[in-house]
PDB file of N, CA and C in Angstrom:
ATOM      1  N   UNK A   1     -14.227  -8.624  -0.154  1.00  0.00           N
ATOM      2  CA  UNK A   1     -14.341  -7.449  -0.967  1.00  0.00           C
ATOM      3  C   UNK A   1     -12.961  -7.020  -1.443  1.00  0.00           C
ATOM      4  N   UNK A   2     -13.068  -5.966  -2.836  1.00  0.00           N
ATOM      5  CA  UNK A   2     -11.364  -6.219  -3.151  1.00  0.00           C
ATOM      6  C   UNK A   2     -10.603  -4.879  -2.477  1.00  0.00           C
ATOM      7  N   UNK A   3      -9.662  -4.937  -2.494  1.00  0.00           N
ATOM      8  CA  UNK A   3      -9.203  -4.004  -1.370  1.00  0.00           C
ATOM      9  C   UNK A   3      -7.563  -3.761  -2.406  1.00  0.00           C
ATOM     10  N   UNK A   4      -7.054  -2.328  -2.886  1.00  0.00           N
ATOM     11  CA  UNK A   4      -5.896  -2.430  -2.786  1.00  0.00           C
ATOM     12  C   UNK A   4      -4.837  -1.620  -2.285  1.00  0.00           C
ATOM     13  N   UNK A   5      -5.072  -1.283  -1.036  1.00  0.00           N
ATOM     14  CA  UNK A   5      -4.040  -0.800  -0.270  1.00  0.00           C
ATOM     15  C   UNK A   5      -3.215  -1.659   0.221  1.00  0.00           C
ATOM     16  N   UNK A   6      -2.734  -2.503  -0.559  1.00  0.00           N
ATOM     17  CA  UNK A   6      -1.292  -3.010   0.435  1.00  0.00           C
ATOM     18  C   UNK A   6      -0.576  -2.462   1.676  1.00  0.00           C
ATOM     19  N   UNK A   7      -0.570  -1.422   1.973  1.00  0.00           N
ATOM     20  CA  UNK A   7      -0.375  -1.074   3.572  1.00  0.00           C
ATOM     21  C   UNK A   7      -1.306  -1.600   4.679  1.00  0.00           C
ATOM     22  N   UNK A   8      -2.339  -1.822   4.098  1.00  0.00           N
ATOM     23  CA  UNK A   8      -3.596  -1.866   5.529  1.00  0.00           C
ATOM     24  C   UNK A   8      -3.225  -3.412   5.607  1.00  0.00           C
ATOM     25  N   UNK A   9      -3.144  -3.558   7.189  1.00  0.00           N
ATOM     26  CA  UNK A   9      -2.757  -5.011   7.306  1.00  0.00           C
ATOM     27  C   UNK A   9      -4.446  -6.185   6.975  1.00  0.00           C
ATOM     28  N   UNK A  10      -5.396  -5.229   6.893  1.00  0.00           N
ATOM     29  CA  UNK A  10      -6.093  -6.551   6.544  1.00  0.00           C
ATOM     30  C   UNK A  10      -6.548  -6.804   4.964  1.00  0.00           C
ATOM     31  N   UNK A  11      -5.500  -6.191   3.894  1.00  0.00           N
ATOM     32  CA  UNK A  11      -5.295  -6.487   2.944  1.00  0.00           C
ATOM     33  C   UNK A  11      -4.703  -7.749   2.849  1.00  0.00           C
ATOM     34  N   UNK A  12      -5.122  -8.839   2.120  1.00  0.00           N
ATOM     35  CA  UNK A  12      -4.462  -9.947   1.612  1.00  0.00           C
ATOM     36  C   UNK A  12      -4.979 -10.354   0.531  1.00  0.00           C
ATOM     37  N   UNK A  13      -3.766 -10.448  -0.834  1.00  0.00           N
ATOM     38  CA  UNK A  13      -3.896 -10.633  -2.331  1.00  0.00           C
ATOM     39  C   UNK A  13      -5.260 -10.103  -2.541  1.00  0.00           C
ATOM     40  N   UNK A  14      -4.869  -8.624  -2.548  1.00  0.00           N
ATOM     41  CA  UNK A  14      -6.092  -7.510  -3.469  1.00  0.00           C
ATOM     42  C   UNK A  14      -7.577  -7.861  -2.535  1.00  0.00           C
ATOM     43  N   UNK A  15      -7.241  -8.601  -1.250  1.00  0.00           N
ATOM     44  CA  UNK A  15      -9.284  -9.122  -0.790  1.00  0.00           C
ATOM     45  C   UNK A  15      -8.618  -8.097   0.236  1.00  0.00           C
ATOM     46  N   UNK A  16      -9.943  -7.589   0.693  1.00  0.00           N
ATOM     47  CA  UNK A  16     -10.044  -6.929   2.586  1.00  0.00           C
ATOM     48  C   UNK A  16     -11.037  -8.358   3.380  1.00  0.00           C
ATOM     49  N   UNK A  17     -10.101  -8.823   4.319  1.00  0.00           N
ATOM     50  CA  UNK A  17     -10.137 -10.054   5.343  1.00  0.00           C
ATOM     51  C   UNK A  17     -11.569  -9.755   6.379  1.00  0.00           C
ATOM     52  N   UNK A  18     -11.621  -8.193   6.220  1.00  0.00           N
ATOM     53  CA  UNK A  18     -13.083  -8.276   7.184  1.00  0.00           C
ATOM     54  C   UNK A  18     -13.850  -8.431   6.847  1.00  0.00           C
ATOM     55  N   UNK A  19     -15.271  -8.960   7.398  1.00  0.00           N
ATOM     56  CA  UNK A  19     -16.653  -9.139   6.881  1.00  0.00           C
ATOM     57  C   UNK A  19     -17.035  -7.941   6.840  1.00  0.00           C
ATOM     58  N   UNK A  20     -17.368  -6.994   7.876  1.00  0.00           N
ATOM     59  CA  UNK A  20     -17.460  -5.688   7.162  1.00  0.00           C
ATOM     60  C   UNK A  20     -17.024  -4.237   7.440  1.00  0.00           C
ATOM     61  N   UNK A  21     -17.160  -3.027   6.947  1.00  0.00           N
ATOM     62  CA  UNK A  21     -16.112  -2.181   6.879  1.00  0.00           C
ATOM     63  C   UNK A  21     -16.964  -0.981   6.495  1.00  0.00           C
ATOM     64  N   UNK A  22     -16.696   0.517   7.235  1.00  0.00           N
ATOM     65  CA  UNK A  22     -17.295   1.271   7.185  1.00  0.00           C
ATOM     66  C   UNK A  22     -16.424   2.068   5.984  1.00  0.00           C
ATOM     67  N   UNK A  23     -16.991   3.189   5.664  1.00  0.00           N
ATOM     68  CA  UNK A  23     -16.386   4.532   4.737  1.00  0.00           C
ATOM     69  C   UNK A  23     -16.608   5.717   4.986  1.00  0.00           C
ATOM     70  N   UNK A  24     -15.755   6.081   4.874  1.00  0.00           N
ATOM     71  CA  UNK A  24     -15.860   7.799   5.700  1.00  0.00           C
ATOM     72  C   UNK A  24     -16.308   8.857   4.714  1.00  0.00           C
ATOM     73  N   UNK A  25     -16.002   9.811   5.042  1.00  0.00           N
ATOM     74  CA  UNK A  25     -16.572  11.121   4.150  1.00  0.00           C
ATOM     75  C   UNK A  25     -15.946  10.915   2.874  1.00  0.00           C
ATOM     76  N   UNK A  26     -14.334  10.477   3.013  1.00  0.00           N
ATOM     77  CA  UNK A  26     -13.346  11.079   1.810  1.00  0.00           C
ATOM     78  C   UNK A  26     -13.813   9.935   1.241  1.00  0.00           C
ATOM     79  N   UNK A  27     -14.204   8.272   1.255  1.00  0.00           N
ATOM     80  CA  UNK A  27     -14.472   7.455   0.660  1.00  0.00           C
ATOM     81  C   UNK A  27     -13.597   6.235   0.813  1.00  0.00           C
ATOM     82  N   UNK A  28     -12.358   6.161   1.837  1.00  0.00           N
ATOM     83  CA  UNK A  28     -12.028   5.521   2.614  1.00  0.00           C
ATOM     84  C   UNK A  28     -12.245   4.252   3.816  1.00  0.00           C
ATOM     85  N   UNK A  29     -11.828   3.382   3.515  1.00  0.00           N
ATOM     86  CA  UNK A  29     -12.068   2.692   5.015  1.00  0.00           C
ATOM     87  C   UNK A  29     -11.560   3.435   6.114  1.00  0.00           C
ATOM     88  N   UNK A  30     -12.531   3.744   7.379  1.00  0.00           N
ATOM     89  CA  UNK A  30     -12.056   3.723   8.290  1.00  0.00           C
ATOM     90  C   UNK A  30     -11.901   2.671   9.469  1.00  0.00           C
ATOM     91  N   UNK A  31     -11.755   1.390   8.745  1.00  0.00           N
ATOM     92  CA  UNK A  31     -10.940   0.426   9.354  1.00  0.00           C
ATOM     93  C   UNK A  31      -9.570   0.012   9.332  1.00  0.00           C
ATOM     94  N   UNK A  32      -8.951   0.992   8.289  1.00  0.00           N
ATOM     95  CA  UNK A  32      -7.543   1.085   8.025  1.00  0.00           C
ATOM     96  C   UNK A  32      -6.805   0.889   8.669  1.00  0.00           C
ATOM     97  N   UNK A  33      -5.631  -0.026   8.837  1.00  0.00           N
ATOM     98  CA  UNK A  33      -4.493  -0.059  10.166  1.00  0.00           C
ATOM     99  C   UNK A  33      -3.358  -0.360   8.902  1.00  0.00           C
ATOM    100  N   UNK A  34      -2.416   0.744   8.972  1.00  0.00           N
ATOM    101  CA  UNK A  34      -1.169   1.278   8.319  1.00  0.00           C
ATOM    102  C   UNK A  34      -0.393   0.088   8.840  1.00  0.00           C
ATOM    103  N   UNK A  35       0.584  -0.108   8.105  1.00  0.00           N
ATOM    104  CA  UNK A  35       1.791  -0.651   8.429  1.00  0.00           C
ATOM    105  C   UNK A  35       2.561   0.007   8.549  1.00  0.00           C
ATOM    106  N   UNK A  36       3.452  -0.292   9.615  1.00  0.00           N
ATOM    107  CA  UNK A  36       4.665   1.304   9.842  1.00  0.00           C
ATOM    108  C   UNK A  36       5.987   0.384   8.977  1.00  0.00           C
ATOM    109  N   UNK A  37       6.218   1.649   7.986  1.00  0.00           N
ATOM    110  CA  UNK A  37       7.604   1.289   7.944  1.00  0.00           C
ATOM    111  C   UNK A  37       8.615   1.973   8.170  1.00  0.00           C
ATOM    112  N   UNK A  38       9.938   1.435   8.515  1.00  0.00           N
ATOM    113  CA  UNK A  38      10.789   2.417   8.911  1.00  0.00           C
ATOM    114  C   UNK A  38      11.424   3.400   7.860  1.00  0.00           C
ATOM    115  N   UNK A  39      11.508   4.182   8.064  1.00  0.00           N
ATOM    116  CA  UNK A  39      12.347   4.974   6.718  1.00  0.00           C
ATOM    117  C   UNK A  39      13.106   4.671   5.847  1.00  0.00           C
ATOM    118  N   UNK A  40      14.109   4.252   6.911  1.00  0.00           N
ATOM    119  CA  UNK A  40      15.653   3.462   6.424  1.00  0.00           C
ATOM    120  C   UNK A  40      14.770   2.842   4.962  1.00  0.00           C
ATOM    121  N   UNK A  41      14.050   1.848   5.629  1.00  0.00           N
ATOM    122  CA  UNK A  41      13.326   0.755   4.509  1.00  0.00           C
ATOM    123  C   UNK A  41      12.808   1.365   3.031  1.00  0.00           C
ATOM    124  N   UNK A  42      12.095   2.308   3.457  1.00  0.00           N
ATOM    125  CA  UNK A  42      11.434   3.286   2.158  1.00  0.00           C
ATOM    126  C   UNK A  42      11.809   3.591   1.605  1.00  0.00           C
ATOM    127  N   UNK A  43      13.196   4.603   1.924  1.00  0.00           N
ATOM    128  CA  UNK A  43      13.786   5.406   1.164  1.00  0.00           C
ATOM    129  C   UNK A  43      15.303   4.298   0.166  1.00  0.00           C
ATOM    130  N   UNK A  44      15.225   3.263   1.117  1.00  0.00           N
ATOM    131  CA  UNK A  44      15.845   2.011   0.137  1.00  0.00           C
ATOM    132  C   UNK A  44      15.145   1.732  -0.734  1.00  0.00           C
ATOM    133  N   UNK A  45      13.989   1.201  -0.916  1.00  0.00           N
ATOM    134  CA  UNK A  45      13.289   0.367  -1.897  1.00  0.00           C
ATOM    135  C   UNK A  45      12.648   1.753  -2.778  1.00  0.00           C
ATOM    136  N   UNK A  46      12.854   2.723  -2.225  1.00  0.00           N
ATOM    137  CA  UNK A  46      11.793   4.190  -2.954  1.00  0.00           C
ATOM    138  C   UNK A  46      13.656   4.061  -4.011  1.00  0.00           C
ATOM    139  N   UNK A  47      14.431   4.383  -3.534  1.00  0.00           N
ATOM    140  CA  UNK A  47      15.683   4.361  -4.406  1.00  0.00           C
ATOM    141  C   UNK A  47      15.538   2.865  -5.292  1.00  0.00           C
ATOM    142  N   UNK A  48      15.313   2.123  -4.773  1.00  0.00           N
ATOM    143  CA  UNK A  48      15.211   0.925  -5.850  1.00  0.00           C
ATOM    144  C   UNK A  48      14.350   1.035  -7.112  1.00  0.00           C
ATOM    145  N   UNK A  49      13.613   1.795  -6.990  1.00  0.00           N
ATOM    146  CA  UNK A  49      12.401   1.396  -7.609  1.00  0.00           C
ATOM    147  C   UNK A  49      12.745   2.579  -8.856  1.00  0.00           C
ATOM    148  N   UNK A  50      13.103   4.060  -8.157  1.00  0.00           N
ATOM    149  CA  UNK A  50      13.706   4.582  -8.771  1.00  0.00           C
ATOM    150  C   UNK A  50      14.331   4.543 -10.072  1.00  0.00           C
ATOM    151  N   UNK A  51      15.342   3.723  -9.584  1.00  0.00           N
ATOM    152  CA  UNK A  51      16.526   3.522 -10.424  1.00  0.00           C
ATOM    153  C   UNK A  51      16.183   2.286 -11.570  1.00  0.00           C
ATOM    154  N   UNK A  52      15.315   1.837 -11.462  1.00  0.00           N
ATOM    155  CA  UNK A  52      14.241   1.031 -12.461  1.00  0.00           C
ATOM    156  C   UNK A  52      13.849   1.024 -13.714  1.00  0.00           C
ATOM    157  N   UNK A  53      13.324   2.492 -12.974  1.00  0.00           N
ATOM    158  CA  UNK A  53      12.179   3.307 -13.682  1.00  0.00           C
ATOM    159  C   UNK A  53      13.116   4.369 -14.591  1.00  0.00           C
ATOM    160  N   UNK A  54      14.300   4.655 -13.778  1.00  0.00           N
ATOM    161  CA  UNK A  54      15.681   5.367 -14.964  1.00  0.00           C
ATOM    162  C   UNK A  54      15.759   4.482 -15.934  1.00  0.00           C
ATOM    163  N   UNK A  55      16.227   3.365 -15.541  1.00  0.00           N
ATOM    164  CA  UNK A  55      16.964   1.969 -16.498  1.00  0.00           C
ATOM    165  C   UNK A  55      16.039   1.720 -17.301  1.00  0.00           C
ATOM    166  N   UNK A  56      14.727   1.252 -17.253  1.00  0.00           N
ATOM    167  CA  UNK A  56      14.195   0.546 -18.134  1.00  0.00           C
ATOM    168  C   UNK A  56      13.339   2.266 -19.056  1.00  0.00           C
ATOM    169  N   UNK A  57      13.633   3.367 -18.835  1.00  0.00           N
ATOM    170  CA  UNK A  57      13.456   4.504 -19.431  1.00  0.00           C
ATOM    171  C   UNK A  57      14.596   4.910 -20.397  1.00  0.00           C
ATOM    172  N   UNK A  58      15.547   4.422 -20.329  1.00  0.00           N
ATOM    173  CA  UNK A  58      16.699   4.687 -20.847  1.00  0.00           C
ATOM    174  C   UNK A  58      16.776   3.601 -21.661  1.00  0.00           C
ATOM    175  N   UNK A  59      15.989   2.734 -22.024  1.00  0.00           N
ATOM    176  CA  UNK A  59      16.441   1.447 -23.181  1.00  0.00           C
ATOM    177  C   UNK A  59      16.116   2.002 -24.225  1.00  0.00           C
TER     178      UNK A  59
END
């Protein structure tokens, strides 16, 4: 089934890996398992992405 939360580890290329999977009130899997990332990491690539989105706004 297609799935695109890239955080949930049983996302792989846009499929969800389980056979099957419940939904909660909000409309969610609640089979969800987050990937932790560390901050450090986020707030690097959140600045990367950033500065992108300046640059290629500014052409």
């Amino acid at each position: 089934m297609k799935c695109e939360n890239y955080f949930c580890v049983y996302q792989d290329n846009g499929k969800c890996i389980l056979d099957e999977i419940n939904i909660d009130i909000m409309g969610q899997c609640d089979s969800c398992i987050y990937i932790d990332i560390p901050k450090f990491e986020l707030e690097k690539y959140k600045k990367l992405l950033k500065n992108k989105f300046i640059n290629e706004k500014n052409i």
